[in-house]
N, C-alpha and C. Protein backbone atom coordinates (compact mmCIF):
# COMPACT_ATOMS: atom_id res chain seq x y z
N UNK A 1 146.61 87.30 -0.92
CA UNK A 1 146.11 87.97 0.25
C UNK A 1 145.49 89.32 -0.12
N UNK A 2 146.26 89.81 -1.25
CA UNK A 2 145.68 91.19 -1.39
C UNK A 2 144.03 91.05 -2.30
N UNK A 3 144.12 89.87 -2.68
CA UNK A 3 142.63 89.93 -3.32
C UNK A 3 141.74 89.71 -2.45
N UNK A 4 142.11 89.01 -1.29
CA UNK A 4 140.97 88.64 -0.53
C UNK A 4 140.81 89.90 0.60
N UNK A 5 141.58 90.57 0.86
CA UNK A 5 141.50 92.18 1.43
C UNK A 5 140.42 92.59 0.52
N UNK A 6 140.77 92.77 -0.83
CA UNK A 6 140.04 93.81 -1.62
C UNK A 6 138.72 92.92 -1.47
N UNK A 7 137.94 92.13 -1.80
CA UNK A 7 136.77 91.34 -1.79
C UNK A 7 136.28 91.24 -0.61
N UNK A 8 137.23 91.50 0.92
CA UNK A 8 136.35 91.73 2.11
C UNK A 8 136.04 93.20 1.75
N UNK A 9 136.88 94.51 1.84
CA UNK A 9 136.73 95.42 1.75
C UNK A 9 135.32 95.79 0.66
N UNK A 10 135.22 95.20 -0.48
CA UNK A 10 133.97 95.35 -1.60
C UNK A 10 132.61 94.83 -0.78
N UNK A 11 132.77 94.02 0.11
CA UNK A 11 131.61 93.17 0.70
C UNK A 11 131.25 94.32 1.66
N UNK A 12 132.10 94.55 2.59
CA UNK A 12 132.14 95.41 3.60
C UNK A 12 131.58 96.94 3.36
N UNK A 13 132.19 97.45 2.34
CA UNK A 13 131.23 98.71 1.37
C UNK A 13 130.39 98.32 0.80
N UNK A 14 129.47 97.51 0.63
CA UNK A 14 128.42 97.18 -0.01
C UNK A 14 127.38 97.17 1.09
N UNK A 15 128.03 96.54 2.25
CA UNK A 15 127.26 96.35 3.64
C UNK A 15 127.01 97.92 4.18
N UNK A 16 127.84 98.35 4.18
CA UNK A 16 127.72 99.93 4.36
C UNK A 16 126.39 100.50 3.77
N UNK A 17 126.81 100.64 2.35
CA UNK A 17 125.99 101.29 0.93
C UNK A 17 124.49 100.72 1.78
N UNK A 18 124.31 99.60 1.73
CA UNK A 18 123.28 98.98 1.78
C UNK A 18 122.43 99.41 3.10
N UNK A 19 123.25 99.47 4.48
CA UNK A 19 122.39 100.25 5.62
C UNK A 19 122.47 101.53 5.38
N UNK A 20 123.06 102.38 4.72
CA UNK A 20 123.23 103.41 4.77
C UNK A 20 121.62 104.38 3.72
N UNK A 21 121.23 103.29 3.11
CA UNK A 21 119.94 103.94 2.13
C UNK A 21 119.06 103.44 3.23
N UNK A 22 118.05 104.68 2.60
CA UNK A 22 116.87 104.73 3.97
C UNK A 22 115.36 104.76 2.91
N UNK A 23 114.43 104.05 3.29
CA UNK A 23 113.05 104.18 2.41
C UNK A 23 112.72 105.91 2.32
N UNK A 24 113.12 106.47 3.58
CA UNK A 24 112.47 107.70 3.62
C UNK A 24 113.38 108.66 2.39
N UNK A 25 114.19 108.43 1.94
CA UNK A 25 114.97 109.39 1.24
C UNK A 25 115.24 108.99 -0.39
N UNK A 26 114.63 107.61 -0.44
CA UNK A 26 114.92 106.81 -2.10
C UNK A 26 113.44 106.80 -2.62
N UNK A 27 113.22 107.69 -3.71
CA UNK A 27 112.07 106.87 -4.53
C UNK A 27 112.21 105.95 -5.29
N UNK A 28 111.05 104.69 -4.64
CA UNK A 28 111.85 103.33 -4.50
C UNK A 28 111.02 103.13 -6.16
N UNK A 29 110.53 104.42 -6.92
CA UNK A 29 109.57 104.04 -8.02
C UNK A 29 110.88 103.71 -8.89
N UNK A 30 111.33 104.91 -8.96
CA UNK A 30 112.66 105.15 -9.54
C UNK A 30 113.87 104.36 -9.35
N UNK A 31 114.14 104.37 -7.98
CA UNK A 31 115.81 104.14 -7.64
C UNK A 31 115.81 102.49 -6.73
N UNK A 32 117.07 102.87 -5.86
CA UNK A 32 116.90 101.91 -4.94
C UNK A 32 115.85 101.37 -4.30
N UNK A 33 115.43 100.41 -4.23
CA UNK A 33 113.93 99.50 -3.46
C UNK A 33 114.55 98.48 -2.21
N UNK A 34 115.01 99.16 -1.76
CA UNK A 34 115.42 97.85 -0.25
C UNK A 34 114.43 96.79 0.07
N UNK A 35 113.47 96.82 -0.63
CA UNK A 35 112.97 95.71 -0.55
C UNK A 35 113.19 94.33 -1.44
N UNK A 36 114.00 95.18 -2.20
CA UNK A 36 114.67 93.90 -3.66
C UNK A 36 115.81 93.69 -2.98
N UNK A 37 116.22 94.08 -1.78
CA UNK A 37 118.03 93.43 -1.33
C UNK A 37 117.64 92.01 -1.01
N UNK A 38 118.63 91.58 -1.22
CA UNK A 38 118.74 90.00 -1.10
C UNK A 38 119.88 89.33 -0.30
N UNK A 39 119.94 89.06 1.14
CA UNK A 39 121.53 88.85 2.14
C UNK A 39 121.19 87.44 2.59
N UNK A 40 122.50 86.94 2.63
CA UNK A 40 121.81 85.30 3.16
C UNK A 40 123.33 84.65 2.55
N UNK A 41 123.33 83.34 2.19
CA UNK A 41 124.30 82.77 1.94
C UNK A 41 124.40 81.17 2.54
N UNK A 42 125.34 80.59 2.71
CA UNK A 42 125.67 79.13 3.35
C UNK A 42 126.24 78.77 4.56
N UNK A 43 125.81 77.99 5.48
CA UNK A 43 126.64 77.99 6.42
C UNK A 43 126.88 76.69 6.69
N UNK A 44 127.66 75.52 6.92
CA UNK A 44 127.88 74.27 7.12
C UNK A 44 129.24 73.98 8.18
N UNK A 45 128.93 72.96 8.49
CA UNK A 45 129.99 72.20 9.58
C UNK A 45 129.84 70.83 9.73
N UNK A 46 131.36 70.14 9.80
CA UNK A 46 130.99 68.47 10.00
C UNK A 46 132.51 67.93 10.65
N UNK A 47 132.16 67.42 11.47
CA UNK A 47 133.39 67.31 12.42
C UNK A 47 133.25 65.43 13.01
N UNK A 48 134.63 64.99 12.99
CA UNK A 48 135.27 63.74 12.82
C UNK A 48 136.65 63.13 12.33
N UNK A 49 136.37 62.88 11.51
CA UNK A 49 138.11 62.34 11.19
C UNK A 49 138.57 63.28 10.21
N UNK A 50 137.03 63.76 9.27
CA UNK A 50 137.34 65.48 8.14
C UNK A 50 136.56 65.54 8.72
N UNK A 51 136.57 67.41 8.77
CA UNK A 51 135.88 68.01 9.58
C UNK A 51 136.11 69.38 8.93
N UNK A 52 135.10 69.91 8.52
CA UNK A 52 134.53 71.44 7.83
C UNK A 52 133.96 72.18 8.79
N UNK A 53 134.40 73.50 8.17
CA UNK A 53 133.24 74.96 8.65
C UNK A 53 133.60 75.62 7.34
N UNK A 54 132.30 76.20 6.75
CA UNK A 54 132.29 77.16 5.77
C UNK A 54 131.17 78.07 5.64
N UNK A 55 131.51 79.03 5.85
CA UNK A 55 131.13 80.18 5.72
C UNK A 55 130.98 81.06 4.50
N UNK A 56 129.65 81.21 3.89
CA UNK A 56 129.69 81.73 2.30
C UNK A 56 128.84 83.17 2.54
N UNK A 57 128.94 84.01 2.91
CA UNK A 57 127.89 84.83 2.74
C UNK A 57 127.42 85.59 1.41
N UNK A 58 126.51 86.12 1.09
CA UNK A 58 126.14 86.57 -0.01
C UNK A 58 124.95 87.80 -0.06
N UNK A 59 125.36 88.57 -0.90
CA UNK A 59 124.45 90.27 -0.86
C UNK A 59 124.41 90.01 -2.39
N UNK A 60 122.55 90.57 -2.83
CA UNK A 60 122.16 90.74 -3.63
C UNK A 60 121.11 91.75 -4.01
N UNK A 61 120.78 91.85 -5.26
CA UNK A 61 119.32 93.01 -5.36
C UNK A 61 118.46 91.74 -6.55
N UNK A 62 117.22 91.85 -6.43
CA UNK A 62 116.07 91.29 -7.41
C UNK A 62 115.71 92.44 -8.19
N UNK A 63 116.64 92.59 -9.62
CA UNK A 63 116.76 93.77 -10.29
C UNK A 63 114.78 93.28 -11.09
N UNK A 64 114.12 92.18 -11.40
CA UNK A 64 113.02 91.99 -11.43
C UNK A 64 112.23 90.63 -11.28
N UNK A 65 110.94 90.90 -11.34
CA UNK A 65 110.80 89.13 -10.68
C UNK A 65 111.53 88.32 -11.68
N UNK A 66 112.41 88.20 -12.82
CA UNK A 66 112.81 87.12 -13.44
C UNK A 66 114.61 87.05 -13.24
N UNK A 67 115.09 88.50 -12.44
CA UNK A 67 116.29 88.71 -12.60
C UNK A 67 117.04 89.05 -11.24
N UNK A 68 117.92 88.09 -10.50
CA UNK A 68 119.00 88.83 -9.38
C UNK A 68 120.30 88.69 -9.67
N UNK A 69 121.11 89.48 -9.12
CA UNK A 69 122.48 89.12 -9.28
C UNK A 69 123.15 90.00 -7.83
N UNK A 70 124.70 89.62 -7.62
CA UNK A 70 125.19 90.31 -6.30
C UNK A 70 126.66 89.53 -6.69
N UNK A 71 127.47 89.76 -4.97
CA UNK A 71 128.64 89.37 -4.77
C UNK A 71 128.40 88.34 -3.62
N UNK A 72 129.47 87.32 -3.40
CA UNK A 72 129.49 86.59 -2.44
C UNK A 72 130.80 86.18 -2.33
N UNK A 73 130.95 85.56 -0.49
CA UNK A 73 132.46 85.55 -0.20
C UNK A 73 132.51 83.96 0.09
N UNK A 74 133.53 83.32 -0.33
CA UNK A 74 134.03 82.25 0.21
C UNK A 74 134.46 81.65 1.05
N UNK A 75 134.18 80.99 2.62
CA UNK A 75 135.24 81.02 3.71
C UNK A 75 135.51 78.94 3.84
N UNK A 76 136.06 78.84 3.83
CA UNK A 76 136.03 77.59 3.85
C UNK A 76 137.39 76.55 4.89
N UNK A 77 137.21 75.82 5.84
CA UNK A 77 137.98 75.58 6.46
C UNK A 77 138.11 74.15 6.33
N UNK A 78 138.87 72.82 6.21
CA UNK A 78 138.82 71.86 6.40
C UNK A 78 140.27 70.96 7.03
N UNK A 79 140.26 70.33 7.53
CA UNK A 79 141.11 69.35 8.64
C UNK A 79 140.57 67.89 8.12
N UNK A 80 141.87 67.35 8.50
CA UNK A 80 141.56 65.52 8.50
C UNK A 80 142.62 65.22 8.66
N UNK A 81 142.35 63.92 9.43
CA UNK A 81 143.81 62.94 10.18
C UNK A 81 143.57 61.72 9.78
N UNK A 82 144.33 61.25 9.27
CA UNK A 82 144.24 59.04 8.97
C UNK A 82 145.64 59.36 9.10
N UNK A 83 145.70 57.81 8.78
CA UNK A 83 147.09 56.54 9.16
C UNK A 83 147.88 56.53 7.37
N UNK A 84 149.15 57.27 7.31
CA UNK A 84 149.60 56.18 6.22
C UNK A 84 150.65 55.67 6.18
N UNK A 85 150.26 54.57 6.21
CA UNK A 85 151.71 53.28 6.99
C UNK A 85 151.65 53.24 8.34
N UNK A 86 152.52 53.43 8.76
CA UNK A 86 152.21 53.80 10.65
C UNK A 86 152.67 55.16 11.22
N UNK A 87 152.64 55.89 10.02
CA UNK A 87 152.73 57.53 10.71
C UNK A 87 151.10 58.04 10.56
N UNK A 88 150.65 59.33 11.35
CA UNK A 88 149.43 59.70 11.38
C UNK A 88 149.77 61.08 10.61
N UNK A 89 149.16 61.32 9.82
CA UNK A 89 149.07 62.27 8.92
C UNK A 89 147.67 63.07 9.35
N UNK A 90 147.85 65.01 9.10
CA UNK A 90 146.85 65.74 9.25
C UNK A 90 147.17 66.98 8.19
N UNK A 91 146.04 67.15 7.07
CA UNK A 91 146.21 67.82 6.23
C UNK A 91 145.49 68.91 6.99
N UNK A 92 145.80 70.27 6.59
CA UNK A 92 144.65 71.66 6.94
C UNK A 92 144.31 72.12 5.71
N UNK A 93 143.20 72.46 5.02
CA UNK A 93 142.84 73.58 3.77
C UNK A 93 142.11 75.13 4.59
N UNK A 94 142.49 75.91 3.94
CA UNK A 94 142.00 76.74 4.14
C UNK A 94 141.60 77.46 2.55
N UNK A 95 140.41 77.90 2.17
CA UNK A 95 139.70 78.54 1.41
C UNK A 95 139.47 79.67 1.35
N UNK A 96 139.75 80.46 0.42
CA UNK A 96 139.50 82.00 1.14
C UNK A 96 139.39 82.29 -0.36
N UNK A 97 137.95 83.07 -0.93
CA UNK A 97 137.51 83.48 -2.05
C UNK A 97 136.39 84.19 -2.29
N UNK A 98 136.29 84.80 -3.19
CA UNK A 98 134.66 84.98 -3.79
C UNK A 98 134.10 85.62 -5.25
N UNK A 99 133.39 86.20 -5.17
CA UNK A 99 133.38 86.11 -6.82
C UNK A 99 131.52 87.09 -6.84
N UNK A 100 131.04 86.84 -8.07
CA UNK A 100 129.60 87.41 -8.22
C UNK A 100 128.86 86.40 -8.82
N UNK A 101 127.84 86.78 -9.00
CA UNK A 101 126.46 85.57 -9.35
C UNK A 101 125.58 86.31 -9.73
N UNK A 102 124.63 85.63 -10.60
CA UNK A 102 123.13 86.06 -10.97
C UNK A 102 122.56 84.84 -11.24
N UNK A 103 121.20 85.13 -11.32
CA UNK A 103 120.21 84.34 -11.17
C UNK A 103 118.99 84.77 -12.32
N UNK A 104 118.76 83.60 -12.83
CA UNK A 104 117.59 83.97 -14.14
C UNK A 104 116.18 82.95 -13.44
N UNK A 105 115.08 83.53 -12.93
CA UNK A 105 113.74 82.69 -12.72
C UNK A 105 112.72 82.45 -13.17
N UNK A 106 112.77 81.70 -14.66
CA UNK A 106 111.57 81.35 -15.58
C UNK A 106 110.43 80.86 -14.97
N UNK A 107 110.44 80.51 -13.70
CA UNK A 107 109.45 80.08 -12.90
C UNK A 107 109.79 80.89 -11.69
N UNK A 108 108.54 81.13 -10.97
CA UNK A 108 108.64 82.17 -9.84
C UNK A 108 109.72 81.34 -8.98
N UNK A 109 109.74 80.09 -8.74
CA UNK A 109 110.38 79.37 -7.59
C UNK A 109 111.81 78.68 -7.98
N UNK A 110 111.59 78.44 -9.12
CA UNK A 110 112.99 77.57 -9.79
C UNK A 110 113.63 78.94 -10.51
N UNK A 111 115.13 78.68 -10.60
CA UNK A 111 115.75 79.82 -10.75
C UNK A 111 117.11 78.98 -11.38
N UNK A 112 118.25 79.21 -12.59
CA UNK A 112 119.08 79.20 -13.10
C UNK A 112 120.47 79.65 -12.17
N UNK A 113 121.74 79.49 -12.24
CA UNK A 113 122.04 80.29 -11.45
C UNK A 113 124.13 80.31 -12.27
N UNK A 114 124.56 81.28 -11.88
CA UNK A 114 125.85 81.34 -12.64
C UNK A 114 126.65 82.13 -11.96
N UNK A 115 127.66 81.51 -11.10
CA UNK A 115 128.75 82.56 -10.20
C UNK A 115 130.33 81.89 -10.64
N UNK A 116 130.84 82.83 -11.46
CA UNK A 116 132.21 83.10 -11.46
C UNK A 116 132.79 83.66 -10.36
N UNK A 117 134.12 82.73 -9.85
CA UNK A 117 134.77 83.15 -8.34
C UNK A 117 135.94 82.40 -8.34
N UNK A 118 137.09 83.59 -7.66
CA UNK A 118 138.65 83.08 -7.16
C UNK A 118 138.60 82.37 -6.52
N UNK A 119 139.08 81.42 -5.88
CA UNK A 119 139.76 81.19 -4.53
C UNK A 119 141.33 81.08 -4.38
N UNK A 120 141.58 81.59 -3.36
CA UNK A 120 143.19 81.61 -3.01
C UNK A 120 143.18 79.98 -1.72
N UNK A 121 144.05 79.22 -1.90
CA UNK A 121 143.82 78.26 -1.41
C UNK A 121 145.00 77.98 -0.45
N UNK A 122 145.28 77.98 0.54
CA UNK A 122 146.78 77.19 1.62
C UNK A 122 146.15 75.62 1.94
N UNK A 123 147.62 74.88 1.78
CA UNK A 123 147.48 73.66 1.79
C UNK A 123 148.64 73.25 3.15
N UNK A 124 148.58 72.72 4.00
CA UNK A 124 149.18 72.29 5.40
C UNK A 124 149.39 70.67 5.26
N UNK A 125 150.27 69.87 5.36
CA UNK A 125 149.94 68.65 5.07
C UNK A 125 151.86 68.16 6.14
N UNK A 126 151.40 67.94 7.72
CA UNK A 126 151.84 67.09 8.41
C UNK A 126 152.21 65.70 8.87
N UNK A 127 153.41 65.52 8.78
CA UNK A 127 153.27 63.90 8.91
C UNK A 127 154.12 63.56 10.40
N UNK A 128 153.48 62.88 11.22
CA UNK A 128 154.17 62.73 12.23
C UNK A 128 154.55 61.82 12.83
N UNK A 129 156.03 61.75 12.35
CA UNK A 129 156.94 60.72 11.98
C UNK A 129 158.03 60.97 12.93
N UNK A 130 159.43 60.38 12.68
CA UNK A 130 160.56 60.41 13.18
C UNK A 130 161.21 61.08 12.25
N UNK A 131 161.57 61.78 12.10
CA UNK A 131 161.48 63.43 12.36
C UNK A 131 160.03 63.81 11.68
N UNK A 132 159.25 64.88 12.81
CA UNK A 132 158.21 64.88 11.93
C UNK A 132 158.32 65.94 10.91
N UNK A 133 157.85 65.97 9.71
CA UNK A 133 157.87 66.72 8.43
C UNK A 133 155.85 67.48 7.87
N UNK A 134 156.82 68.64 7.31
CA UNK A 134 155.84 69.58 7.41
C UNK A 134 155.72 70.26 5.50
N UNK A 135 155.16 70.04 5.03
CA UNK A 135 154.47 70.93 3.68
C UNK A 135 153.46 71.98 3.86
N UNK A 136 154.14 72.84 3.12
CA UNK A 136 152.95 73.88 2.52
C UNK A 136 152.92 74.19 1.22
N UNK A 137 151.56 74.59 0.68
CA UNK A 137 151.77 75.22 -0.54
C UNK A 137 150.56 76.27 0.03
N UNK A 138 150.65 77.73 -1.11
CA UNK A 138 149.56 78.19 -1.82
C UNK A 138 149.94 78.11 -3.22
N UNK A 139 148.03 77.95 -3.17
CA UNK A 139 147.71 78.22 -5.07
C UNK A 139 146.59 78.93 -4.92
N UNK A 140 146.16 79.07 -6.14
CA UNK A 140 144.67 80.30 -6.65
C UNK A 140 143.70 78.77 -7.75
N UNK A 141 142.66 79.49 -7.72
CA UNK A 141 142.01 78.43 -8.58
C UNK A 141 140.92 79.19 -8.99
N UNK A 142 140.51 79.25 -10.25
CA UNK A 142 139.18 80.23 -10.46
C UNK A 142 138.21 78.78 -11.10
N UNK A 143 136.73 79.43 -11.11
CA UNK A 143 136.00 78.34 -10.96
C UNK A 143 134.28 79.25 -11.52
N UNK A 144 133.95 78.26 -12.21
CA UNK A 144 132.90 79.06 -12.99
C UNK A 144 131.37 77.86 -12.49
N UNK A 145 131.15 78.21 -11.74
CA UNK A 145 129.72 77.45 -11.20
C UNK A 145 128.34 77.26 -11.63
N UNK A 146 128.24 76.62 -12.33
CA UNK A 146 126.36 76.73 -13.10
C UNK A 146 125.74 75.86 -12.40
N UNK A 147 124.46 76.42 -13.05
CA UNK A 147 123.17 75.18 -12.33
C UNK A 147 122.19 75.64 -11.92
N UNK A 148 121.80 75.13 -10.97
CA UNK A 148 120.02 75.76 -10.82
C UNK A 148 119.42 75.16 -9.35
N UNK A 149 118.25 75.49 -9.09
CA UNK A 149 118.05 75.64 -7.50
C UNK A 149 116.27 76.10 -7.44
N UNK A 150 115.83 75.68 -6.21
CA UNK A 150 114.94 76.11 -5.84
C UNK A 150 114.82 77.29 -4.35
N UNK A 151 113.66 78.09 -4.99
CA UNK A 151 113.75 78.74 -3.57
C UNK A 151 112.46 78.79 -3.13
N UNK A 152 112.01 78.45 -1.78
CA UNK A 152 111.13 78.31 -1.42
C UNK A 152 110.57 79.32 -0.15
N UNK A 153 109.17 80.08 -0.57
CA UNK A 153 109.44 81.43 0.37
C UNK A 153 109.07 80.86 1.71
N UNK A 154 109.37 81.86 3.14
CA UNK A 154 109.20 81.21 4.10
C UNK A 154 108.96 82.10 4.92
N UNK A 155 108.11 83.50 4.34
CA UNK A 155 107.53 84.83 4.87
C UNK A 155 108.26 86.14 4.47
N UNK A 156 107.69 86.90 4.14
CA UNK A 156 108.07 88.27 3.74
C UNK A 156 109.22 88.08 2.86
N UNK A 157 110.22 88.65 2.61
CA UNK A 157 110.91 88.38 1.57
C UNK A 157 111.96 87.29 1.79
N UNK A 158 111.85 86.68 2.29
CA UNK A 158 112.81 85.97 2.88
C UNK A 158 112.45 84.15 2.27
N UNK A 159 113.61 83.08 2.02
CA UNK A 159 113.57 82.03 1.27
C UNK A 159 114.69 81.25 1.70
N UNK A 160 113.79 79.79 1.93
CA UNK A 160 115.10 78.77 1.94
C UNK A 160 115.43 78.50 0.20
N UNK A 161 116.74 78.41 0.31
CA UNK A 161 116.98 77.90 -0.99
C UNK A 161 117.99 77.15 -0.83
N UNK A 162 117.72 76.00 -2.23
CA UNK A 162 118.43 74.54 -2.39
C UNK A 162 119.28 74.84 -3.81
N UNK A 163 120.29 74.58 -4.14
CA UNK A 163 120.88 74.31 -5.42
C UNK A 163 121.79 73.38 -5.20
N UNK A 164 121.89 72.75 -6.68
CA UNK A 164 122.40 71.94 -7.39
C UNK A 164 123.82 73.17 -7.99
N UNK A 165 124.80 72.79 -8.04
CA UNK A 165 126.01 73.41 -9.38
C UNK A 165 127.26 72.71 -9.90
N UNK A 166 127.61 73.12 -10.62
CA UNK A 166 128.80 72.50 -11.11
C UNK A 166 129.88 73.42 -11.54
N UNK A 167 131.07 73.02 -11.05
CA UNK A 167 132.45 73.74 -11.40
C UNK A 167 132.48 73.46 -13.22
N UNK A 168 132.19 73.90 -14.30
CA UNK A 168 132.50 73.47 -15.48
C UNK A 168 134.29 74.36 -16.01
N UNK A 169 134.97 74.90 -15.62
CA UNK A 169 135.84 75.02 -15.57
C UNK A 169 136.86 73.73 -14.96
N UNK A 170 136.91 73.27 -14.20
CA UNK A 170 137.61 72.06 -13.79
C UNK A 170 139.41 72.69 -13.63
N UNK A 171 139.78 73.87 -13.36
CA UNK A 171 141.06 73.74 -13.21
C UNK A 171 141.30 73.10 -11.92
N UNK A 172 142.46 72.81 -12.50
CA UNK A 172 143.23 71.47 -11.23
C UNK A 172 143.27 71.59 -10.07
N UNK A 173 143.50 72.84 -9.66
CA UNK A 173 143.44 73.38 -8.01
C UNK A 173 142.08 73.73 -7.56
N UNK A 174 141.02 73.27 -8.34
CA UNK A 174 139.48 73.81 -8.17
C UNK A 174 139.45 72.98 -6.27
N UNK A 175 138.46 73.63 -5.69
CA UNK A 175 137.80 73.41 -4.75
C UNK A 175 136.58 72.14 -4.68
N UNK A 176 136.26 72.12 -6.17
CA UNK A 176 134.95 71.64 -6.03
C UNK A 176 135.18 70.66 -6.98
N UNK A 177 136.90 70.36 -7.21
CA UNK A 177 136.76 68.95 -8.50
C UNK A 177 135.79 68.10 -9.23
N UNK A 178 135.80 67.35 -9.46
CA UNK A 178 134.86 66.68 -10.45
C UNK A 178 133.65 66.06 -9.99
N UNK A 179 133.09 67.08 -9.37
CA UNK A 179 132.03 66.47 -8.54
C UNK A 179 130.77 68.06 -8.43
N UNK A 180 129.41 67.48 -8.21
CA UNK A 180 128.49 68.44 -8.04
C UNK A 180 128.49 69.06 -6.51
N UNK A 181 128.29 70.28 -6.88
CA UNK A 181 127.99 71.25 -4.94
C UNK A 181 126.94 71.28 -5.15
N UNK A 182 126.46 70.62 -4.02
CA UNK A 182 125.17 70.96 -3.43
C UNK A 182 125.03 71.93 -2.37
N UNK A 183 123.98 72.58 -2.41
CA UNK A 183 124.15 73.65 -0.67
C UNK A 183 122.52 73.69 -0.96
N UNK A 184 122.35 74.15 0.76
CA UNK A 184 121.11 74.43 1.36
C UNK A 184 121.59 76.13 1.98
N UNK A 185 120.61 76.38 1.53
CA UNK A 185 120.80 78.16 2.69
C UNK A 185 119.39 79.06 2.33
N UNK A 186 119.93 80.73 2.59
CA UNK A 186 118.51 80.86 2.85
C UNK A 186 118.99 82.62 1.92
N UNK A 187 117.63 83.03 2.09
CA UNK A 187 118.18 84.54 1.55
C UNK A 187 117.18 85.27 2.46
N UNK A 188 117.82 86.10 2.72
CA UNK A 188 116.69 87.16 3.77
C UNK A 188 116.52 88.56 2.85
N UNK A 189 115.12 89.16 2.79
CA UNK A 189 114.92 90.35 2.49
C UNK A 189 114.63 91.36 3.25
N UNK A 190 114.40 92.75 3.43
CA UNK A 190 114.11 94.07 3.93
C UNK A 190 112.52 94.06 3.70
């Protein structure tokens, strides 16, 4: 809990930092360029028998056209109910993480991409039975994400972007087990 305090709190001062610089007071030759910030992130939902909401947001700078990097937060919610045997079972996950990233773009549009990130994970897993019975766990899982992506502009600084990644770490409590993340999202600029 206390990491994910400190990683809202880092997001949250960054959000600050970030409205708080003004064009009129930065020479943007030199210093800060608010026009290189980069905010945007993932948003998804799917509801049925599993059923998600996740919430990823993400703050960055385009230190040059071949180079970005930033922080991003993890929010991740998931539910599901089936049958096993003739009791009805409903697991809850909850996700709560984040981590930093950069981005290398040998091509203006295709871009590399590499985010190391925690997650602290609660696991809920109900069975409702005669007497009904109840599990919990937490665990942590760190997770090292590569891969690559397109971004496609869609006016002023602003871009849908697609990636491909992969957990190549694989610890056991990973989020994203042995399988590729895909996401769609977008990045907005100043």
């Amino acid at each position: 809990m206390k990491r994910i305090c400190l990683i809202a709190a880092v997001f949250l001062l960054s959000m600050q930092a970030v409205m708080a610089q003004s064009p009129y007071r930065v020479d943007t030759a030199r210093g800060f360029d608010p026009s290189k910030l980069m905010v945007g992130g993932n948003f998804g939902f799917a509801f049925g028998n599993y059923s998600l909401v996740n919430v990823s947001p993400m703050i960055g700078y385009r230190f040059s056209p071949k180079a970005a990097a930033g922080i991003s937060i993890n929010a991740q919610f998931t539910w599901e109910k089936y049958r096993e045997g003739s009791y009805e079972v409903k697991n809850n996950y909850t996700i709560l993480g984040g981590g930093i990233w950069g981005r290398y773009y040998p091509l203006e549009m295709l871009f590399v991409h590499a985010q190391p990130e925690y997650n602290s994970i609660s696991y809920k897993k109900q069975i409702y039975s005669d007497p009904r019975q109840s599990f919990k766990e937490r665990y942590g899982a760190p997770s090292l994400l590569l891969g690559g992506g397109y971004a496609q502009p869609i006016g002023g600084n602003s871009a849908l972007v697609i990636m491909l990644l992969y957990d190549v770490l694989q610890d056991e409590n990973s989020p994203y087990r042995n399988r590729p993340v895909f996401s769609v999202g977008g990045n907005f600029g100043f």
